[in-house]
C-alpha atoms as a PDB file:
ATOM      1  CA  UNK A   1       8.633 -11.185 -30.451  1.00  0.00           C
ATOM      2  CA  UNK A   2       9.350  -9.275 -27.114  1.00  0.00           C
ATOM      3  CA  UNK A   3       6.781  -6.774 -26.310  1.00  0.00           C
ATOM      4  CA  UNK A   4       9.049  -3.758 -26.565  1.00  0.00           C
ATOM      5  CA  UNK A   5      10.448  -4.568 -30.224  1.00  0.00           C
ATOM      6  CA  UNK A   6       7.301  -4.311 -31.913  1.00  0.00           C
ATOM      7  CA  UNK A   7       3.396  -3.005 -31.817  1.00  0.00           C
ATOM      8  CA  UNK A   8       1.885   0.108 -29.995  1.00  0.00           C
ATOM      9  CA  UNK A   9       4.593   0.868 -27.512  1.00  0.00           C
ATOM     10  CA  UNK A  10       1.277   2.654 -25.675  1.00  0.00           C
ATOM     11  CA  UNK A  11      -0.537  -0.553 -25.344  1.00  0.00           C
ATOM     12  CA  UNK A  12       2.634  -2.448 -24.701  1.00  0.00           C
ATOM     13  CA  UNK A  13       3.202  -0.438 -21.485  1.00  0.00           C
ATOM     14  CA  UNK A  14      -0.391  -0.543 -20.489  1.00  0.00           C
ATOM     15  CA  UNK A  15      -0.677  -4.056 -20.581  1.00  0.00           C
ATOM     16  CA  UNK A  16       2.706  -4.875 -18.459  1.00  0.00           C
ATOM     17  CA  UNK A  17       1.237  -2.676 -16.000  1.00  0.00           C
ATOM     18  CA  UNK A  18      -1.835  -4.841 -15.647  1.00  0.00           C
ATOM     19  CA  UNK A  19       0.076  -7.860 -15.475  1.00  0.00           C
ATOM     20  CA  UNK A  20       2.091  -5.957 -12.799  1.00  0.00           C
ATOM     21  CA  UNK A  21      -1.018  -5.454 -11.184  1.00  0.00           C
ATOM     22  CA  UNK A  22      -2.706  -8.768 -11.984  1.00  0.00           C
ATOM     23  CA  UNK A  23       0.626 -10.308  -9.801  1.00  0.00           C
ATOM     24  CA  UNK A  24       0.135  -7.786  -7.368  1.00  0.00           C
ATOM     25  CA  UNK A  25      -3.377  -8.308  -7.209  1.00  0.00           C
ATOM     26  CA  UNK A  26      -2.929 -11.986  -6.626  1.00  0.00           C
ATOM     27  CA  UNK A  27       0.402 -11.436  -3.613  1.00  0.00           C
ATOM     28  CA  UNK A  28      -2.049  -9.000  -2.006  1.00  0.00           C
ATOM     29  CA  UNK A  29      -5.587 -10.543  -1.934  1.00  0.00           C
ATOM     30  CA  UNK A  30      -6.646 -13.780   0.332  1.00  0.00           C
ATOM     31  CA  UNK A  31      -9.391 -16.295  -1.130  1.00  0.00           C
ATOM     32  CA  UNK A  32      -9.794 -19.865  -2.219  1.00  0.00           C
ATOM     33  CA  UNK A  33      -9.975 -18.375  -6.215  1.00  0.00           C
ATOM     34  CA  UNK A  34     -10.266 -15.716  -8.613  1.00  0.00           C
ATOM     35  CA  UNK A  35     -12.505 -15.017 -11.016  1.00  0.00           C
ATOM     36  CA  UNK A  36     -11.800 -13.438 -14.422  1.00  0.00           C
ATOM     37  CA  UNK A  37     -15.455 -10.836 -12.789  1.00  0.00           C
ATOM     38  CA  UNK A  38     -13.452 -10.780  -9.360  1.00  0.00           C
ATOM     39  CA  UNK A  39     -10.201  -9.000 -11.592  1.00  0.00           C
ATOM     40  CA  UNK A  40     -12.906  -7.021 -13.919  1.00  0.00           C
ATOM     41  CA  UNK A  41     -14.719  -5.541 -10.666  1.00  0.00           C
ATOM     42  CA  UNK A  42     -11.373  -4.650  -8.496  1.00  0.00           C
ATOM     43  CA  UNK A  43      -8.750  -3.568 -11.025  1.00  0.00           C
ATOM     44  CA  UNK A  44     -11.345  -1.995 -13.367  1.00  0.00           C
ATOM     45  CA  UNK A  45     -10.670  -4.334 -16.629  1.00  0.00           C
ATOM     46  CA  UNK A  46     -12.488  -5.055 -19.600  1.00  0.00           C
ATOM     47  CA  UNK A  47     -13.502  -8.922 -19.492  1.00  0.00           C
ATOM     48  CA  UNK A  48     -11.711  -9.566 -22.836  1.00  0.00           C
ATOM     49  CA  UNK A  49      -8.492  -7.880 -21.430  1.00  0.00           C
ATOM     50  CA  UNK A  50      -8.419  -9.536 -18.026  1.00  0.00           C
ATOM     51  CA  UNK A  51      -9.310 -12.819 -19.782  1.00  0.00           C
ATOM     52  CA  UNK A  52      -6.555 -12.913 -22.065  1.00  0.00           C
ATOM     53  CA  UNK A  53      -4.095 -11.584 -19.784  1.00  0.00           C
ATOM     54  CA  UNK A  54      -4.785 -14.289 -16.910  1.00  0.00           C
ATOM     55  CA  UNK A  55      -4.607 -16.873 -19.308  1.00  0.00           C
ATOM     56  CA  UNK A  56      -1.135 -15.806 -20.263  1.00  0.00           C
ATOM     57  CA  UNK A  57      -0.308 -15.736 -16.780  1.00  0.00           C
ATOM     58  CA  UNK A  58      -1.507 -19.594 -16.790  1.00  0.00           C
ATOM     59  CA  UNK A  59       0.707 -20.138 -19.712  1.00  0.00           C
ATOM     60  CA  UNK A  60       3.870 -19.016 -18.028  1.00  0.00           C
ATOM     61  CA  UNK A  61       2.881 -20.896 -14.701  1.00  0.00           C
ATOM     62  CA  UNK A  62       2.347 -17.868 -12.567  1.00  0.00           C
ATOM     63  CA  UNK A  63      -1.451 -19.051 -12.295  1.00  0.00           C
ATOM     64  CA  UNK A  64      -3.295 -22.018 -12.111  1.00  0.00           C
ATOM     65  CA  UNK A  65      -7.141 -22.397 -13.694  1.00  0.00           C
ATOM     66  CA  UNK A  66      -9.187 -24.480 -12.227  1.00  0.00           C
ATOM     67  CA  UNK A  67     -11.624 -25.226 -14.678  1.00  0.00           C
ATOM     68  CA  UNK A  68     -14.467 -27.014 -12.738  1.00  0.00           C
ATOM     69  CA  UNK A  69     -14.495 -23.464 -10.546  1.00  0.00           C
ATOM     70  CA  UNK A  70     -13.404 -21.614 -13.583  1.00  0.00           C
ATOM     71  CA  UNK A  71     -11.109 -19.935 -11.378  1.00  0.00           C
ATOM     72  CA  UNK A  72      -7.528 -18.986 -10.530  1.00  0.00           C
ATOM     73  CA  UNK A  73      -4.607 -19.471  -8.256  1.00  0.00           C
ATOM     74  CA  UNK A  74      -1.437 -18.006  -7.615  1.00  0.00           C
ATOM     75  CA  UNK A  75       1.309 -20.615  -8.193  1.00  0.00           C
ATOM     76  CA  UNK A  76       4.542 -20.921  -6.125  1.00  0.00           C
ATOM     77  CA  UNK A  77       6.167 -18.890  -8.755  1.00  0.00           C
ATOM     78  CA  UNK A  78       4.812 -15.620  -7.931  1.00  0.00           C
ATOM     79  CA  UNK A  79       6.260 -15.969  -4.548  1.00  0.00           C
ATOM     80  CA  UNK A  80       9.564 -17.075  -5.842  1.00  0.00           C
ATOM     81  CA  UNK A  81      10.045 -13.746  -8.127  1.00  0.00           C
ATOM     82  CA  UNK A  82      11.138 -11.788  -5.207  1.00  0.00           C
ATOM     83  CA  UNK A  83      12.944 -14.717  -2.788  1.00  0.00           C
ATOM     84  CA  UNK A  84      16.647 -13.685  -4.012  1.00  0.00           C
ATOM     85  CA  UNK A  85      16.066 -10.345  -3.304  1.00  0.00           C
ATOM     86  CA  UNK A  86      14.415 -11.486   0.414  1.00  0.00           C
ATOM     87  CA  UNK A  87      17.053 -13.502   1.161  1.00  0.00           C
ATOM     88  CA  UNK A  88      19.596 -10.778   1.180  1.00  0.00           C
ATOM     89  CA  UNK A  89      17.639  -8.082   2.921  1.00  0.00           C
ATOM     90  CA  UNK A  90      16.118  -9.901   5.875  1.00  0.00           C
ATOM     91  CA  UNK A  91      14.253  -6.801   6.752  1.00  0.00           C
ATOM     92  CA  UNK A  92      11.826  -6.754   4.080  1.00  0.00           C
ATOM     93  CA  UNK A  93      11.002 -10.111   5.369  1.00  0.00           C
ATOM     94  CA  UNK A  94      10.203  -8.832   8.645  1.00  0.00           C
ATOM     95  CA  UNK A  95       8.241  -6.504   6.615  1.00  0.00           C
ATOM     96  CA  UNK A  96       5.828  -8.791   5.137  1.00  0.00           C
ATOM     97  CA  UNK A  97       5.814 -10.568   8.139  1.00  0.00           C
ATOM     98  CA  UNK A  98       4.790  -7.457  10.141  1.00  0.00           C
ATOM     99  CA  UNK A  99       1.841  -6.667   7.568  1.00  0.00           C
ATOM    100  CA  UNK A 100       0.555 -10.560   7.835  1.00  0.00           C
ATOM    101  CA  UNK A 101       0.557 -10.037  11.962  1.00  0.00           C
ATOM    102  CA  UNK A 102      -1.734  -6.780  11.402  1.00  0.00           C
ATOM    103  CA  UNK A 103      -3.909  -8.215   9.044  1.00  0.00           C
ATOM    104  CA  UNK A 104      -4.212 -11.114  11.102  1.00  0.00           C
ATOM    105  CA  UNK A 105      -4.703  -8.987  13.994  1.00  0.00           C
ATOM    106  CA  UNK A 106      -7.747  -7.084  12.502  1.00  0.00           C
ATOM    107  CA  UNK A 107      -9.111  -8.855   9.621  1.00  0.00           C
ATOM    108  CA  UNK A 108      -9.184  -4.902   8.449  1.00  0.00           C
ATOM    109  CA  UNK A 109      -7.267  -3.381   5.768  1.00  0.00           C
ATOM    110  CA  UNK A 110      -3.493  -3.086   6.228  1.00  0.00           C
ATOM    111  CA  UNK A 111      -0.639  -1.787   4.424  1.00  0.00           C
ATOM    112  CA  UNK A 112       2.769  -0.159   3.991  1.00  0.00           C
ATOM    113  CA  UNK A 113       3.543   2.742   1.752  1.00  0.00           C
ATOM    114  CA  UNK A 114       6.601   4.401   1.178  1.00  0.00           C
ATOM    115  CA  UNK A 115       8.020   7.323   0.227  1.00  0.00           C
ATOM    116  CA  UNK A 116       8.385   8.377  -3.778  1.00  0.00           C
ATOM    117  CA  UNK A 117       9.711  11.827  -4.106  1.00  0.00           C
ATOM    118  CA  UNK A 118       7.238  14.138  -2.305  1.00  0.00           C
ATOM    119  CA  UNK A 119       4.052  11.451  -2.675  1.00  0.00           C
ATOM    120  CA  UNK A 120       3.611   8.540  -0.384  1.00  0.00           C
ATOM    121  CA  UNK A 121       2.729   5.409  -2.601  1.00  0.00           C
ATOM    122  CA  UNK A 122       1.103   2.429  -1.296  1.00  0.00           C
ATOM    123  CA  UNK A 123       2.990  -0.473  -2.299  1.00  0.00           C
ATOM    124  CA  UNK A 124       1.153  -3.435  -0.360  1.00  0.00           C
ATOM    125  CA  UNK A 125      -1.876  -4.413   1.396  1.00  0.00           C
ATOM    126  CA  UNK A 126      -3.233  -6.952   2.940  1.00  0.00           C
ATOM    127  CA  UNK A 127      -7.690  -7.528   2.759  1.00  0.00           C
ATOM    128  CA  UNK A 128     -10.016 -10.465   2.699  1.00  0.00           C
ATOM    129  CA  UNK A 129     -10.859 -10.998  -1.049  1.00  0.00           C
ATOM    130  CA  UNK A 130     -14.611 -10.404   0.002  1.00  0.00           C
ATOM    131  CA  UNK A 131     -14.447  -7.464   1.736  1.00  0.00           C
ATOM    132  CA  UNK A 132     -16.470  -4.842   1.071  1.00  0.00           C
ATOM    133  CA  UNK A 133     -13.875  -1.955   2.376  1.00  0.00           C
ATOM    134  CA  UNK A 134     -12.492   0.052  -0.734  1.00  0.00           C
ATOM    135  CA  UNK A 135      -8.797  -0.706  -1.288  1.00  0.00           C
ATOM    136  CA  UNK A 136      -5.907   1.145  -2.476  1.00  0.00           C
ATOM    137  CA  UNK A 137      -4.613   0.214  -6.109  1.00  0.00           C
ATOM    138  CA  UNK A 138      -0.405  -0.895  -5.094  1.00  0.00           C
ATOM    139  CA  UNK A 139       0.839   2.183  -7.083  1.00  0.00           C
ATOM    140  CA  UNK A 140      -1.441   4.548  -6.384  1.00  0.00           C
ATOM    141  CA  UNK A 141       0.415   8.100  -4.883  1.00  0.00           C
ATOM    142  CA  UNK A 142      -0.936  10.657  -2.186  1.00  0.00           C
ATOM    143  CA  UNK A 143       0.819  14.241  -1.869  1.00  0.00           C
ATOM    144  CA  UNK A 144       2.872  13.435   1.529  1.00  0.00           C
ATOM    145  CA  UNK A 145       1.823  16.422   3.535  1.00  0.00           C
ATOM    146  CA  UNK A 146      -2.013  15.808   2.490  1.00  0.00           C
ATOM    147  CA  UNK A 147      -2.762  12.034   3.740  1.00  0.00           C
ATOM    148  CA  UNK A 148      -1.867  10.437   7.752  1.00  0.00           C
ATOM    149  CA  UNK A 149      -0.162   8.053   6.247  1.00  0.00           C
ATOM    150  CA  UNK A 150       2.304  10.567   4.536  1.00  0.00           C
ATOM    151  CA  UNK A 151       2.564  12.614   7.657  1.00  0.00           C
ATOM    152  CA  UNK A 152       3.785   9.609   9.857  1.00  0.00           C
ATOM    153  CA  UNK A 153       6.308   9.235   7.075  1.00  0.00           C
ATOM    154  CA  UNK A 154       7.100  13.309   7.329  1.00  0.00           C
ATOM    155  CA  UNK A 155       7.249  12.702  11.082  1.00  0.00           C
ATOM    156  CA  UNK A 156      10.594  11.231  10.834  1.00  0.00           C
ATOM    157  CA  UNK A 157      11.977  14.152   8.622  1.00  0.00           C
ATOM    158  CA  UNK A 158      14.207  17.225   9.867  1.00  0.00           C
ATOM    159  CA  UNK A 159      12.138  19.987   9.460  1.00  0.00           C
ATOM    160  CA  UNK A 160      13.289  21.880   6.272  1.00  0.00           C
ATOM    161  CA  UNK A 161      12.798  19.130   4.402  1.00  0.00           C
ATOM    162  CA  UNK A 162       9.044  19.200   5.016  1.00  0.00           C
ATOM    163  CA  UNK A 163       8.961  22.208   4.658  1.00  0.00           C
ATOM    164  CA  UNK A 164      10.309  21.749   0.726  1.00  0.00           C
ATOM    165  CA  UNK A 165       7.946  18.973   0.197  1.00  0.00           C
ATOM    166  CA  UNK A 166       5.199  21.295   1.852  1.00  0.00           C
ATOM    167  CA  UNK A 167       5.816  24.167  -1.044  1.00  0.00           C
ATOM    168  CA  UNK A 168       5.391  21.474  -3.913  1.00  0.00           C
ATOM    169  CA  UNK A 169       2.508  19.192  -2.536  1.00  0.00           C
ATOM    170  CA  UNK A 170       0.593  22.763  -2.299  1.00  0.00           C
ATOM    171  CA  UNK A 171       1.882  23.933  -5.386  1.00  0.00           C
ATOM    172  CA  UNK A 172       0.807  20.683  -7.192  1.00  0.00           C
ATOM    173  CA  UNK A 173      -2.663  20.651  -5.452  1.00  0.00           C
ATOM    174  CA  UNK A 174      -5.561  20.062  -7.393  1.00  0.00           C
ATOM    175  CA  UNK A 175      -7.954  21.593  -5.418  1.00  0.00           C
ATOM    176  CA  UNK A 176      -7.798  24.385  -2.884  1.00  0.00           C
ATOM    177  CA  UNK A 177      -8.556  22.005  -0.602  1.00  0.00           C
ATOM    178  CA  UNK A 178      -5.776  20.302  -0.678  1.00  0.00           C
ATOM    179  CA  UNK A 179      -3.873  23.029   0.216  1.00  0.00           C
ATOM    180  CA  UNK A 180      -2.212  22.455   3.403  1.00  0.00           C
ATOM    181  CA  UNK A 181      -1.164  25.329   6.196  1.00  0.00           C
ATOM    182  CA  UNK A 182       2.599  25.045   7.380  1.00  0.00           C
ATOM    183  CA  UNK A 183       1.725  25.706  10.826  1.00  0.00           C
ATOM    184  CA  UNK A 184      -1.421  23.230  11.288  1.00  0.00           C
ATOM    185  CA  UNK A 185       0.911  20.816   9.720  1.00  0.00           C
ATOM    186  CA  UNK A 186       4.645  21.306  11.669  1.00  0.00           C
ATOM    187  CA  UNK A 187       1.915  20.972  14.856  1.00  0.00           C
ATOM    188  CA  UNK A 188       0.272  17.927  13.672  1.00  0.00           C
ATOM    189  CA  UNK A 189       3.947  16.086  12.903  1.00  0.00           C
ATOM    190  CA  UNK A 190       4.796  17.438  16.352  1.00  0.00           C
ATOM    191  CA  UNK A 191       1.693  15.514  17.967  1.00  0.00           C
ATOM    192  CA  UNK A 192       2.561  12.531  15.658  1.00  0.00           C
ATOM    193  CA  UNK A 193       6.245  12.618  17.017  1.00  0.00           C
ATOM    194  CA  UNK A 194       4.675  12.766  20.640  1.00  0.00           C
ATOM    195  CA  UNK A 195       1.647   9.947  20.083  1.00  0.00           C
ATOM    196  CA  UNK A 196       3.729   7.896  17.780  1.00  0.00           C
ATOM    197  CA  UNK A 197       1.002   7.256  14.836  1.00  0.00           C
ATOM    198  CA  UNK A 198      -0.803   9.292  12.426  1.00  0.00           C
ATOM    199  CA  UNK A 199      -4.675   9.263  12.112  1.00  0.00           C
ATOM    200  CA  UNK A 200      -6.403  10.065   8.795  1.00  0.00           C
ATOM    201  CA  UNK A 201      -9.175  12.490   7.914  1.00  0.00           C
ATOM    202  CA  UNK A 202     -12.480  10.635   7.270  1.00  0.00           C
ATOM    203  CA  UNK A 203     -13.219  13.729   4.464  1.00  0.00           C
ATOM    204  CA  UNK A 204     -10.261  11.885   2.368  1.00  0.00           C
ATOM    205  CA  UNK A 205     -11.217   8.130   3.264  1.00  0.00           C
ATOM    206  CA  UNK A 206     -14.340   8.264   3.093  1.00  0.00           C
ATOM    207  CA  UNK A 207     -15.953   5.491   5.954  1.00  0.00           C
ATOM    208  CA  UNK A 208     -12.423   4.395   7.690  1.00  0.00           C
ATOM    209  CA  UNK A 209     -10.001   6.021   9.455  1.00  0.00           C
ATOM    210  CA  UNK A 210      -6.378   5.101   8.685  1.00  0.00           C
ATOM    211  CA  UNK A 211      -4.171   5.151  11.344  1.00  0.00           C
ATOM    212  CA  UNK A 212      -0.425   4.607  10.472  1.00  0.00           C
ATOM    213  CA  UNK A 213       3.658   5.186  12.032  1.00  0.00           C
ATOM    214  CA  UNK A 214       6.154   5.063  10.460  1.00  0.00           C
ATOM    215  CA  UNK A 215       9.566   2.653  10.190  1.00  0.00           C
ATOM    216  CA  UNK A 216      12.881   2.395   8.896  1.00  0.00           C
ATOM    217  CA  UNK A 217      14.119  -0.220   6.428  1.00  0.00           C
ATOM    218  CA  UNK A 218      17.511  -0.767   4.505  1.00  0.00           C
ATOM    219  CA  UNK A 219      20.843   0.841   6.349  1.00  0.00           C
ATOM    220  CA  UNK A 220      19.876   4.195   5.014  1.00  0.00           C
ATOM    221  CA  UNK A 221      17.078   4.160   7.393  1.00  0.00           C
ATOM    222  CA  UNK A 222      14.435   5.330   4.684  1.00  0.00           C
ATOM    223  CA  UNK A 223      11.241   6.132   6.194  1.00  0.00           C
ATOM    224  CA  UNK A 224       8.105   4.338   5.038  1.00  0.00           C
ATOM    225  CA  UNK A 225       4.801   3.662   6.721  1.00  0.00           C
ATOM    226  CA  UNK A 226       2.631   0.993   8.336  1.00  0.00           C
ATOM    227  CA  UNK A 227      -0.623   1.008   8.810  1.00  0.00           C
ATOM    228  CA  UNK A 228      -4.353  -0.280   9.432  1.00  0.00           C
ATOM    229  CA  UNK A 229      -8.022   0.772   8.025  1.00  0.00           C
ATOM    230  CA  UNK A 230     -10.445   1.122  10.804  1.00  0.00           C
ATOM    231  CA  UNK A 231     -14.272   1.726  10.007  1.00  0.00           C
ATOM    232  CA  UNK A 232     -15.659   5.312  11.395  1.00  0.00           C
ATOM    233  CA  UNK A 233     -17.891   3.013  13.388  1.00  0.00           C
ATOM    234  CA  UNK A 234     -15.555   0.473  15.245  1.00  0.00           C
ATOM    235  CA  UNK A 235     -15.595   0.721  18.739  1.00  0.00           C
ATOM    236  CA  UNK A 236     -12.815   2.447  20.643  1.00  0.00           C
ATOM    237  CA  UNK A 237     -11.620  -0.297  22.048  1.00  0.00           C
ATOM    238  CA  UNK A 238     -10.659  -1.826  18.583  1.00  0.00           C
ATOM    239  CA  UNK A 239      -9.166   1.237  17.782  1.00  0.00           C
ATOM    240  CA  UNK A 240      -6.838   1.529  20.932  1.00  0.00           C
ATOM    241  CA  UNK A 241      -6.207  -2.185  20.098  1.00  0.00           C
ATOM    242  CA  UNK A 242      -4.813  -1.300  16.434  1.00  0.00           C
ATOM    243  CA  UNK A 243      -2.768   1.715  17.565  1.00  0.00           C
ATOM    244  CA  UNK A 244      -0.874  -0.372  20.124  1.00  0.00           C
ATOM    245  CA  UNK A 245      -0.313  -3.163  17.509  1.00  0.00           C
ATOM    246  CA  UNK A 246       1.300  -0.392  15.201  1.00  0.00           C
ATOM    247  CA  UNK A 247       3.080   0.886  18.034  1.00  0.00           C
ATOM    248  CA  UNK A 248       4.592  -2.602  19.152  1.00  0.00           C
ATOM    249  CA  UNK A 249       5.387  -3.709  15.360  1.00  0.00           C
ATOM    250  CA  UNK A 250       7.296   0.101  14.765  1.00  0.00           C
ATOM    251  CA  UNK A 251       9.645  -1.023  18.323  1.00  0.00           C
ATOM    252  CA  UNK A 252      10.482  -4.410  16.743  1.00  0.00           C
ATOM    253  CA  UNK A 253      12.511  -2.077  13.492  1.00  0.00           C
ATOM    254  CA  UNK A 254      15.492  -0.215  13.499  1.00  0.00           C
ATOM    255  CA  UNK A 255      14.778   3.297  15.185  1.00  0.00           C
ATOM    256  CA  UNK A 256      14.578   6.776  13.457  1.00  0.00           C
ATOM    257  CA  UNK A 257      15.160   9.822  15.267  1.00  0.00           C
ATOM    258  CA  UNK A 258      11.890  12.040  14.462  1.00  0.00           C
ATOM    259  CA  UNK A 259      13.123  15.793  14.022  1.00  0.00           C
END
């Protein structure tokens, strides 16, 4: 029986979002295999959920167990989910593509995030499996006027409209620190526009400092972001590295005017 046409609609929905993420998990992450304590530690899963659910996943061929390492793989399949839609948008080929040169680049963190209403929402990364560096859950939202990596997305926007998504990120804030001035923040975009990239506050990652610009995709020019973790304590010479590589990947997509 379907999933949807029976049982605890509740727990129906929670556990397609883990598989979501399981898949995600896997597209995202590099390393010779899996473990079921690998999924438990980074997605935050009981052992008897992220057991059953991986096994599934070997049942329908998206993974293969390896039971001498008692761990899994991603199988062609995963890849194949999203190859019709690749094949007629070449740009979100050149996406990926841009996020593997990055990662490659660095070895750091790297990702792209895009805009969902007036949140940013990081939608892929690239990190070595056995890195230590905290990484952002594909999903997870940021109020846009808050986080660097919303702000190179806002950078791209005519100015009223920030100023809309300004008045609901503060009005949604949870704390009053996440209140955000209109003036600090029209200057920052301005510097952005100027520079090219946004640079994150350590206070709100703690350890790294995310530096990000942003780029169009589709024929509607949407903005969404790129971008690269850097540890507090990298030299500045990596850093000036990673800024130009964001800077030379954002010339290689279809320009935005920034407002």
């Amino acid at each position: 029986m379907p999933f949807w046409e029976g049982g605890n609609v509740a727990q129906n929905i929670k556990s397609a979002d883990r598989v979501l993420e399981i898949l995600e998990y896997f597209s995202s992450s590099y390393s010779s295999g899996v473990r079921i304590k690998d999924i438990c530690r980074d997605l935050g899963y009981p052992q008897s959920s992220a057991s059953a659910l991986l096994m599934r996943l070997v049942d329908l061929g998206y993974l293969r167990y390896d039971p001498q390492a008692r761990d899994f793989h991603p199988t062609p399949r995963i890849g194949l989910l999203g190859n019709r839609y690749v094949d007629s948008v070449p740009s979100s080929k050149h996406f990926s593509e841009c996020l593997e040169q990055l990662h490659s680049m660095s070895g750091e963190l790297c990702f792209i995030a895009q805009r969902n209403g007036v949140d940013l929402q990081y939608i892929a990364y690239r990190q070595e499996q056995q890195s230590q560096q905290a990484v952002p859950t594909p999903g997870l939202t940021r109020p846009l006027a808050l986080a660097a990596t919303g702000r190179a997305m806002l950078a791209s926007l005519p100015t009223n409209e920030v100023r809309g998504i300004l008045r609901r990120n503060n009005a949604e804030s949870v704390s009053s620190d996440w209140v955000v001035s209109e003036t600090a923040l029209l200057e920052d975009l301005q510097s952005i526009r100027e520079t090219g990239y946004a640079q994150s506050d350590p206070q709100f990652t703690p350890g790294l400092i995310g530096l990000a610009t942003w780029v169009s995709f589709g024929e509607n020019k949407t903005p969404y972001a790129i971008g690269i973790a850097v540890p507090v304590n990298s030299e500045c010479k990596k850093r000036d590295s990673s800024i130009q590589a964001l800077l030379d990947i954002r010339d290689t997509f279809p320009s935005i005017s920034a407002n």
